[in-house]
PDB file of N, CA and C in Angstrom:
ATOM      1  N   UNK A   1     -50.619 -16.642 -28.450  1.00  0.00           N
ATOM      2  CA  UNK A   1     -50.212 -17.876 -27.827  1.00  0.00           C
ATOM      3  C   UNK A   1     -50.837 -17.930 -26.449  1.00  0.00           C
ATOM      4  N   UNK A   2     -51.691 -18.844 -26.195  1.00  0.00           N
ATOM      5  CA  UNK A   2     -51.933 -19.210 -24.647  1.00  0.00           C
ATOM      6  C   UNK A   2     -51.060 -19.483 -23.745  1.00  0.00           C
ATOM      7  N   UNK A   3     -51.504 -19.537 -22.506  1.00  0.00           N
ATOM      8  CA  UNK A   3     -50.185 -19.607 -21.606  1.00  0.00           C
ATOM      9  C   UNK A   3     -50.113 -20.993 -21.749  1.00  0.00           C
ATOM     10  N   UNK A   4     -51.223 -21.811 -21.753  1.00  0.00           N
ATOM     11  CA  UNK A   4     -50.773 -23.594 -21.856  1.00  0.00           C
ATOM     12  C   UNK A   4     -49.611 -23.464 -23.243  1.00  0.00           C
ATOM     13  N   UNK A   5     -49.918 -23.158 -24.051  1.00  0.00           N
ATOM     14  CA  UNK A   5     -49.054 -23.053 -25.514  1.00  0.00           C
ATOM     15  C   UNK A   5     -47.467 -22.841 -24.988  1.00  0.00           C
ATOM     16  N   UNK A   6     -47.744 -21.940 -24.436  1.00  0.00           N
ATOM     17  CA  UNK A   6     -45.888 -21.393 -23.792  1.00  0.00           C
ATOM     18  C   UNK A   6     -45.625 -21.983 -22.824  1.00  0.00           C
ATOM     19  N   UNK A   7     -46.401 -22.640 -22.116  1.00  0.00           N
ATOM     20  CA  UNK A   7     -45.341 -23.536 -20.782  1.00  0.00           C
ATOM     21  C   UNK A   7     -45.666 -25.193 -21.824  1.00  0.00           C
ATOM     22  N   UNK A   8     -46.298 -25.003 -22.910  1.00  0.00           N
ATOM     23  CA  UNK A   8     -45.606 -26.651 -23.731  1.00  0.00           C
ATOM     24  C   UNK A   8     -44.138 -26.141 -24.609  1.00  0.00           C
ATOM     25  N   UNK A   9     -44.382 -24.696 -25.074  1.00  0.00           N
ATOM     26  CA  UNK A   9     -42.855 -24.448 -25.655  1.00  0.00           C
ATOM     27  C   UNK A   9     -41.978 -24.470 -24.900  1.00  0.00           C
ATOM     28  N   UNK A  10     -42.179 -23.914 -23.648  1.00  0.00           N
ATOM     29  CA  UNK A  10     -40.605 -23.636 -22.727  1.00  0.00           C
ATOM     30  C   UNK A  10     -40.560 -25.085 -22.084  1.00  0.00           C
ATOM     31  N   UNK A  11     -41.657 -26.178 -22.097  1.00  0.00           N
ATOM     32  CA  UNK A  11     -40.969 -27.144 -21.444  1.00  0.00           C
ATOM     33  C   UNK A  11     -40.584 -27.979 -22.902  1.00  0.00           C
ATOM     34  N   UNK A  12     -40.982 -27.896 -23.863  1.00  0.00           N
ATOM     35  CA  UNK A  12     -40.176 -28.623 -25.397  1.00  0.00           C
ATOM     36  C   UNK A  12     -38.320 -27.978 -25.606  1.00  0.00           C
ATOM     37  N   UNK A  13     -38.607 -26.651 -25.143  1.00  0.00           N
ATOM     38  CA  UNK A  13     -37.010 -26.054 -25.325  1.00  0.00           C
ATOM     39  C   UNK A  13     -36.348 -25.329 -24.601  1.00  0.00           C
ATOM     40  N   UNK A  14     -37.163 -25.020 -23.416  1.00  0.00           N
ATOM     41  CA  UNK A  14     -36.939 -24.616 -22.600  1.00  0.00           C
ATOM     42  C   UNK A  14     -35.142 -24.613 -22.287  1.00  0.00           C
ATOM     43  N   UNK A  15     -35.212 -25.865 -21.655  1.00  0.00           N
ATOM     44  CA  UNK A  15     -33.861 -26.228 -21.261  1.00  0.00           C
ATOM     45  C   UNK A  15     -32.671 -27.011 -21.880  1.00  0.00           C
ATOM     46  N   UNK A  16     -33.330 -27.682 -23.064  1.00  0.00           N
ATOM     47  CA  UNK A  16     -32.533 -28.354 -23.931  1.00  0.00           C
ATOM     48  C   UNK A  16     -31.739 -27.518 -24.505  1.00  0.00           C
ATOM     49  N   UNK A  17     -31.139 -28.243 -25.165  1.00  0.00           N
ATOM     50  CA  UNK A  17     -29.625 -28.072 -26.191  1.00  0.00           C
ATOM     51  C   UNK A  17     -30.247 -27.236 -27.413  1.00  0.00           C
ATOM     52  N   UNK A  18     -30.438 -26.166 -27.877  1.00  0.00           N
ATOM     53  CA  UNK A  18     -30.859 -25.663 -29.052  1.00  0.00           C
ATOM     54  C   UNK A  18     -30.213 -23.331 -29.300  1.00  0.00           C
ATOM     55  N   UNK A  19     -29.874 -23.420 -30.421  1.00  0.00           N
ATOM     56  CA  UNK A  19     -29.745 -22.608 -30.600  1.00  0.00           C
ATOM     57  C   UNK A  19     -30.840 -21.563 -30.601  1.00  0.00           C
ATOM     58  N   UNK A  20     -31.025 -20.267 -29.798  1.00  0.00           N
ATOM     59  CA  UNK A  20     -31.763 -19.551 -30.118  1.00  0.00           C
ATOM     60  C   UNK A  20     -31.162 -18.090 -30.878  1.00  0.00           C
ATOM     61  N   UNK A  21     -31.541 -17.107 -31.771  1.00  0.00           N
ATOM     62  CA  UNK A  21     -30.909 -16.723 -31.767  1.00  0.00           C
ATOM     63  C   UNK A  21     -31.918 -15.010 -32.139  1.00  0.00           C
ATOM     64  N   UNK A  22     -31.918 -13.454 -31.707  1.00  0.00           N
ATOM     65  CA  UNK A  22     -32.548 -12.834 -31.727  1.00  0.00           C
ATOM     66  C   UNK A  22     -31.879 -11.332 -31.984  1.00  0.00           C
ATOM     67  N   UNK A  23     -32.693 -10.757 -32.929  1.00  0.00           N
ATOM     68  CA  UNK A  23     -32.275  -9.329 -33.095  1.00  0.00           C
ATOM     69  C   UNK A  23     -33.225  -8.252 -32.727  1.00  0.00           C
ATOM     70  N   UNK A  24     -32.916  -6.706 -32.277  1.00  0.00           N
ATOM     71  CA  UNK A  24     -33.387  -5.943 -32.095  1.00  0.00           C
ATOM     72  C   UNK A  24     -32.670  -4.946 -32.685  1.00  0.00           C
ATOM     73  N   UNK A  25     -33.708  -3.554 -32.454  1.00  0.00           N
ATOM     74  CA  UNK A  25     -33.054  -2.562 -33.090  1.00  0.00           C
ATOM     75  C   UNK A  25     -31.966  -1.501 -31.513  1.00  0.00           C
ATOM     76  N   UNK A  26     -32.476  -2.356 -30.942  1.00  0.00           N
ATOM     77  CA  UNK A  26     -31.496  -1.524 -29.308  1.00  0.00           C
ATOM     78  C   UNK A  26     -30.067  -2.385 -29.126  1.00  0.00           C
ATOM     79  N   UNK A  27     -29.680  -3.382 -29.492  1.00  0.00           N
ATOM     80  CA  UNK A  27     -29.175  -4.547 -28.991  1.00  0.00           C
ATOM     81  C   UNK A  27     -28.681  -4.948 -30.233  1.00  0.00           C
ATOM     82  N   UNK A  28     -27.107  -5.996 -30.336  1.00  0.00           N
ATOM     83  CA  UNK A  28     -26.623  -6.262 -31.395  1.00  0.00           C
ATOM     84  C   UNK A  28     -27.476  -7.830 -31.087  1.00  0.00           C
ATOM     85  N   UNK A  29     -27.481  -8.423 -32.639  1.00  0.00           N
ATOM     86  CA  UNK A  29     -27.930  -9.772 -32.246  1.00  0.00           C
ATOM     87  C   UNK A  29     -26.826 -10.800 -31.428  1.00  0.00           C
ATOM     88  N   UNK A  30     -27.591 -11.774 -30.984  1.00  0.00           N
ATOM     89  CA  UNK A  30     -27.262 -12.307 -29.887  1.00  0.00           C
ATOM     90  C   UNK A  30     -27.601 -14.142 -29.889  1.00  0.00           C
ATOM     91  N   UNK A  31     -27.020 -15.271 -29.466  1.00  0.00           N
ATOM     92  CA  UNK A  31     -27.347 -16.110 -29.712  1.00  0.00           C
ATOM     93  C   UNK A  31     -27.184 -17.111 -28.252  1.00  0.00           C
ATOM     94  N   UNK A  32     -28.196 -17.584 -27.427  1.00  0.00           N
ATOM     95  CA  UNK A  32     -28.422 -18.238 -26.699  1.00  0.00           C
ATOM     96  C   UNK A  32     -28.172 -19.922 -26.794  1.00  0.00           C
ATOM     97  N   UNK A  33     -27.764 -20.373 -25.913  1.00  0.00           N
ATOM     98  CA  UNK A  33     -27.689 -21.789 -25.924  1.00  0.00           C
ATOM     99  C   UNK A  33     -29.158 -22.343 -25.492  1.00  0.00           C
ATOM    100  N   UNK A  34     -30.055 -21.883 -24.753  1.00  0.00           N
ATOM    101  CA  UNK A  34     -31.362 -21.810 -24.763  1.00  0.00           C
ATOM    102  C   UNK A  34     -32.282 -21.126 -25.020  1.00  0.00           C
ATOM    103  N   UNK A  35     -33.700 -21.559 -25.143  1.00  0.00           N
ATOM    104  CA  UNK A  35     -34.656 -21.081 -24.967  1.00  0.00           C
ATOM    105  C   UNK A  35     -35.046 -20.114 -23.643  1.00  0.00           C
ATOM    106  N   UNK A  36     -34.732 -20.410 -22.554  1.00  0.00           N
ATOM    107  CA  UNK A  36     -35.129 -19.719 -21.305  1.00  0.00           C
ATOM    108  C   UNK A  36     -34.280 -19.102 -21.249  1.00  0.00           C
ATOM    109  N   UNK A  37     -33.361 -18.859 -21.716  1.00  0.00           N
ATOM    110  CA  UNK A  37     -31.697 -17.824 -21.595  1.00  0.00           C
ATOM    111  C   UNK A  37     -32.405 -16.430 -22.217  1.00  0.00           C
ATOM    112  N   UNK A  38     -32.548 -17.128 -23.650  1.00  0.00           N
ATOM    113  CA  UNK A  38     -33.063 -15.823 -24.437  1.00  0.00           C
ATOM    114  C   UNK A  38     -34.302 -14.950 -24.070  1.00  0.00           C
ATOM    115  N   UNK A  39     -35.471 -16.181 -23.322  1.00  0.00           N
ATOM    116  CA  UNK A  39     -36.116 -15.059 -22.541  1.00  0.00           C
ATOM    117  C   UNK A  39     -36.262 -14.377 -21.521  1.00  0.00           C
ATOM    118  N   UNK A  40     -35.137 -15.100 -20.795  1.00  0.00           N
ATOM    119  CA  UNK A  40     -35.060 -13.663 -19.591  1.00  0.00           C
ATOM    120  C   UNK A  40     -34.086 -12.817 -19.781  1.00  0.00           C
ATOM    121  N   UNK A  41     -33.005 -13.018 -21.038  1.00  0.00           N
ATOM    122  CA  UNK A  41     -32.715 -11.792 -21.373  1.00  0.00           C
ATOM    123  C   UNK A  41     -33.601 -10.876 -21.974  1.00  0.00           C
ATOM    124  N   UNK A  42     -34.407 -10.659 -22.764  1.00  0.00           N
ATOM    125  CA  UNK A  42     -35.127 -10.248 -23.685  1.00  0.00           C
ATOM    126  C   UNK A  42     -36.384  -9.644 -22.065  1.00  0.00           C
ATOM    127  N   UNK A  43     -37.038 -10.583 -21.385  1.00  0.00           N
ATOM    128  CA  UNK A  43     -37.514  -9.771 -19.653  1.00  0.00           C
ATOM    129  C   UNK A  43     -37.011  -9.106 -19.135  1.00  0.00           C
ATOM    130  N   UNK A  44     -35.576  -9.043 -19.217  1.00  0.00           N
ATOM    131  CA  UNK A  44     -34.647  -8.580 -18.595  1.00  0.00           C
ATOM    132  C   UNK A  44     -34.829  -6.929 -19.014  1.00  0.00           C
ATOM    133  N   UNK A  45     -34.363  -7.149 -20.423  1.00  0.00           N
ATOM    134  CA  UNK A  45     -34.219  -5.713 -21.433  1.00  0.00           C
ATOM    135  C   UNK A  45     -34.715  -4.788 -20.915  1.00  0.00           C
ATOM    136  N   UNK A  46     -36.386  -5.218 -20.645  1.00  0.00           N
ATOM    137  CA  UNK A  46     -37.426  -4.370 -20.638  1.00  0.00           C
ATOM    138  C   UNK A  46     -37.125  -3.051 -21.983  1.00  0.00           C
ATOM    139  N   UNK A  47     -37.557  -1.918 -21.327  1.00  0.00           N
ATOM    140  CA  UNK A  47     -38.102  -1.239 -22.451  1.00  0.00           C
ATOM    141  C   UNK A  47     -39.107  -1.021 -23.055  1.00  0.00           C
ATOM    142  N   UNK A  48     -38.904  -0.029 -24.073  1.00  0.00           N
ATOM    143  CA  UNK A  48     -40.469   0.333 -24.311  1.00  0.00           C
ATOM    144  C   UNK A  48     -40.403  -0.206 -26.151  1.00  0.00           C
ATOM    145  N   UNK A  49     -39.509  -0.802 -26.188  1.00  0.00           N
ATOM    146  CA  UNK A  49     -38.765  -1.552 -27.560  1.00  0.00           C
ATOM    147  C   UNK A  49     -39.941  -2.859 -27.532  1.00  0.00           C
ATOM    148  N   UNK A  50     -40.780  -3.056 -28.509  1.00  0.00           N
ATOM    149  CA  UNK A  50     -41.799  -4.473 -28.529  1.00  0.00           C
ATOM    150  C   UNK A  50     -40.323  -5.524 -28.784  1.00  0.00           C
ATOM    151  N   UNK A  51     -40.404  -6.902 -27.851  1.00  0.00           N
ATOM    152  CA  UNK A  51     -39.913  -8.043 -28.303  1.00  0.00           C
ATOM    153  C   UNK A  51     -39.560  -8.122 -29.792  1.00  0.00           C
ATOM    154  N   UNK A  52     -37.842  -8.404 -30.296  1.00  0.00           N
ATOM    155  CA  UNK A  52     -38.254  -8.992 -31.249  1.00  0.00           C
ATOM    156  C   UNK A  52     -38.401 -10.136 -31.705  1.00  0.00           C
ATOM    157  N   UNK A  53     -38.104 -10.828 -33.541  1.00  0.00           N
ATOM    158  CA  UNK A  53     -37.999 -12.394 -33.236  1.00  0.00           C
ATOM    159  C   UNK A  53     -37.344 -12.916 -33.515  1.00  0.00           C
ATOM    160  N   UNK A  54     -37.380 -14.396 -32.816  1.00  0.00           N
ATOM    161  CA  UNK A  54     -36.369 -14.808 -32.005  1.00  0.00           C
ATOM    162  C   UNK A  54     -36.706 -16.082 -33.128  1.00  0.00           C
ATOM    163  N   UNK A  55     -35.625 -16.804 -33.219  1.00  0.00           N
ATOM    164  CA  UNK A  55     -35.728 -18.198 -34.218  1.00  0.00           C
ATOM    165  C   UNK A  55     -35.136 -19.275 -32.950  1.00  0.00           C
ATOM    166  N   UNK A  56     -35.362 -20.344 -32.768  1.00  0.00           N
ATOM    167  CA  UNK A  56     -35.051 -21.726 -32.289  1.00  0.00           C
ATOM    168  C   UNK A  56     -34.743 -22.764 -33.014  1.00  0.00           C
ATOM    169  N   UNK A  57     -33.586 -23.121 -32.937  1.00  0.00           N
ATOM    170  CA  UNK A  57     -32.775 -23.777 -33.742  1.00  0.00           C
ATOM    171  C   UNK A  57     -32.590 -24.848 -32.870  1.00  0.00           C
ATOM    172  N   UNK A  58     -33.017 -26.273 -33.364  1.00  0.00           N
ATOM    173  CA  UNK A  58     -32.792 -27.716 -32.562  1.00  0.00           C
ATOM    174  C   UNK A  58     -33.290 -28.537 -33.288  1.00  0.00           C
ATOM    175  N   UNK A  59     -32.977 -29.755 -33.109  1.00  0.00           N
ATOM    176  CA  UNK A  59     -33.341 -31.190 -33.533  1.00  0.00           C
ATOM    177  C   UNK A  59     -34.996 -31.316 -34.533  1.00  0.00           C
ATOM    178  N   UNK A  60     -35.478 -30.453 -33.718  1.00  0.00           N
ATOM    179  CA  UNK A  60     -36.869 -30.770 -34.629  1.00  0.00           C
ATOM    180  C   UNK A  60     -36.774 -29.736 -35.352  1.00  0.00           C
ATOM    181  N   UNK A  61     -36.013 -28.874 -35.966  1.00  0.00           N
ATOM    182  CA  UNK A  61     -35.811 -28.000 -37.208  1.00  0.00           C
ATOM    183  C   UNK A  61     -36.264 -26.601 -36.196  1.00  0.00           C
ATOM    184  N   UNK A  62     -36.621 -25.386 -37.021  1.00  0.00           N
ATOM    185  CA  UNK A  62     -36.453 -24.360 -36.824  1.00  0.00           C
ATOM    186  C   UNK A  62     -37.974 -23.660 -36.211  1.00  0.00           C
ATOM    187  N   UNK A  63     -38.061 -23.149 -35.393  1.00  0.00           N
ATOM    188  CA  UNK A  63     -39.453 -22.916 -34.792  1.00  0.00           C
ATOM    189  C   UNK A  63     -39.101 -20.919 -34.287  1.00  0.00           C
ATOM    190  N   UNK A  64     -40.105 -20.464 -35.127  1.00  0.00           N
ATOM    191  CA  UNK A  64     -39.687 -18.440 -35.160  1.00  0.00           C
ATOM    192  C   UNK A  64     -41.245 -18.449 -33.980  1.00  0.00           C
ATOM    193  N   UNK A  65     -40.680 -17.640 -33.478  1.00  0.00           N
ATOM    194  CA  UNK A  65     -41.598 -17.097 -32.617  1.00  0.00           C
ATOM    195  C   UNK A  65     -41.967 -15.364 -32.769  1.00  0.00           C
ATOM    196  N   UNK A  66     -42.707 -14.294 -32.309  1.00  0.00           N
ATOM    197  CA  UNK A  66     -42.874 -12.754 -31.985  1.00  0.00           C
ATOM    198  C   UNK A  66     -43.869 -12.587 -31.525  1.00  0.00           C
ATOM    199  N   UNK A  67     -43.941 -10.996 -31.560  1.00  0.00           N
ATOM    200  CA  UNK A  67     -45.221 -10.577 -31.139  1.00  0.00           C
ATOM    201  C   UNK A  67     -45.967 -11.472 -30.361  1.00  0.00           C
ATOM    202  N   UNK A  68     -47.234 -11.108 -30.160  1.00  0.00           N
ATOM    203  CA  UNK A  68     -47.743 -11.431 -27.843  1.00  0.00           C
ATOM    204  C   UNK A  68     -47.400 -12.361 -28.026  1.00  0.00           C
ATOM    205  N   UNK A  69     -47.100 -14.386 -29.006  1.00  0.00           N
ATOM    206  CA  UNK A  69     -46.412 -15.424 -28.674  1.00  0.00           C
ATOM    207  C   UNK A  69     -45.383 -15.316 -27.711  1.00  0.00           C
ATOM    208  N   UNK A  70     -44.876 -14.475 -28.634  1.00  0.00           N
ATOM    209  CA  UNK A  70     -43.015 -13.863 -27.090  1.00  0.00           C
ATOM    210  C   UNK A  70     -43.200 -13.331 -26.567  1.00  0.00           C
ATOM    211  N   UNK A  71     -44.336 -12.199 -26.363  1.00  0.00           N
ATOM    212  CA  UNK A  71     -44.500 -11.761 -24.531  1.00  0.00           C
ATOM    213  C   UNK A  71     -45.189 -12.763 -23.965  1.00  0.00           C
ATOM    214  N   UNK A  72     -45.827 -13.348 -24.234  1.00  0.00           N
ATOM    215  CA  UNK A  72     -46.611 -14.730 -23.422  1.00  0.00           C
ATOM    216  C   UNK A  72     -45.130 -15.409 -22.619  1.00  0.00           C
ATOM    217  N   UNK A  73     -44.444 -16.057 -23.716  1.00  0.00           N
ATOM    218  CA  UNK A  73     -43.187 -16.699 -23.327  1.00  0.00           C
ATOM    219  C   UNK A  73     -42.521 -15.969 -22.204  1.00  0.00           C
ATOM    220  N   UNK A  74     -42.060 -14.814 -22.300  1.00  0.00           N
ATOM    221  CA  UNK A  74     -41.630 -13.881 -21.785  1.00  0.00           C
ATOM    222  C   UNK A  74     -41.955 -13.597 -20.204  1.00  0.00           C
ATOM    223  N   UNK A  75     -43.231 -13.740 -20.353  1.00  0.00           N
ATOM    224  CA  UNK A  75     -44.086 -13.748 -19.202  1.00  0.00           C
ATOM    225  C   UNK A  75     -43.924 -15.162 -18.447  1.00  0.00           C
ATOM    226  N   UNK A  76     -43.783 -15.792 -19.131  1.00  0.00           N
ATOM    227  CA  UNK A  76     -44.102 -17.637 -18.541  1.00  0.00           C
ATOM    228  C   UNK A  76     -42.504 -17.740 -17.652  1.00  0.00           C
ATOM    229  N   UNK A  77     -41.681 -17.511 -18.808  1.00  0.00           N
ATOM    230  CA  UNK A  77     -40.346 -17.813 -18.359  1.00  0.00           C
ATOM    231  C   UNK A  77     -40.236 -17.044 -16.927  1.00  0.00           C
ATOM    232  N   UNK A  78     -40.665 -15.898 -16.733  1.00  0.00           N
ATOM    233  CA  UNK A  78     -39.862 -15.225 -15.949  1.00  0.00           C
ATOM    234  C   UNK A  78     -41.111 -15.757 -14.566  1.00  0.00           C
ATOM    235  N   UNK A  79     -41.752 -15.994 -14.854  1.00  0.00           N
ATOM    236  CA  UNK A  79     -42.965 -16.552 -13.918  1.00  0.00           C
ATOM    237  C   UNK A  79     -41.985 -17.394 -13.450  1.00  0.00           C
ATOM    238  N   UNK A  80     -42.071 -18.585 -13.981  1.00  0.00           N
ATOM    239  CA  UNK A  80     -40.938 -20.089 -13.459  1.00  0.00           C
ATOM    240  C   UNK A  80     -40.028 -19.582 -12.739  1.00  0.00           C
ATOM    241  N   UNK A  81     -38.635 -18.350 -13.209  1.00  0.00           N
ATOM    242  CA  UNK A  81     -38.109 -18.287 -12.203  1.00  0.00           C
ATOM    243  C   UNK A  81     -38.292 -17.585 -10.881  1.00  0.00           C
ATOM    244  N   UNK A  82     -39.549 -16.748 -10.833  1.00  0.00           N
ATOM    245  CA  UNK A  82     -40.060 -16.411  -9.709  1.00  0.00           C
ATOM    246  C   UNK A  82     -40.325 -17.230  -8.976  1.00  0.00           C
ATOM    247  N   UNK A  83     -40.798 -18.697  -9.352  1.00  0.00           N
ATOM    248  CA  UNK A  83     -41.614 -19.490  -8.337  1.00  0.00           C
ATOM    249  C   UNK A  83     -39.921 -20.385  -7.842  1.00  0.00           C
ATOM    250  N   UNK A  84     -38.748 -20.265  -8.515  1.00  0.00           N
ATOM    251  CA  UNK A  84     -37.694 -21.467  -8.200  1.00  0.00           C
ATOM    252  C   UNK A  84     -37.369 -20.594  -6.931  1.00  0.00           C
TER     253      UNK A  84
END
């Protein structure tokens, strides 16, 4: 995923109303009211655990993301809140 690709996903779901919802093998699964929730938890985590994937659940149906797509994201999100 390019970084243009992930700052059009995080601004499509970024902040809206949509279920995200993600499992790992460190972490019980977990379900976000956003998109940017789930990835700065998941930035947050850190670790040496690869991202796992994460499904988005909203209005325009179901959109799975992983691998470098979600560290891209990962990266983007936590960028944005560096710059707020």
């Amino acid at each position: 995923m390019t970084t243009e690709a992930a700052m059009s996903t995080l601004h499509a779901y970024g902040s809206v109303r949509a279920t995200v919802q993600i499992w790992g093998s460190t972490f019980t699964s977990r379900s976000f009211d956003t998109l940017r929730e789930a990835l700065l938890f998941l930035g947050d985590k850190g670790g040496d655990e690869s991202p796992p994937s994460i499904e988005i659940h909203s209005d325009d149906g179901i959109v799975s993301v992983s691998g470098p797509g979600l560290q891209t994201l990962i990266a983007q999100a936590k960028a944005v809140r560096s710059a707020s």
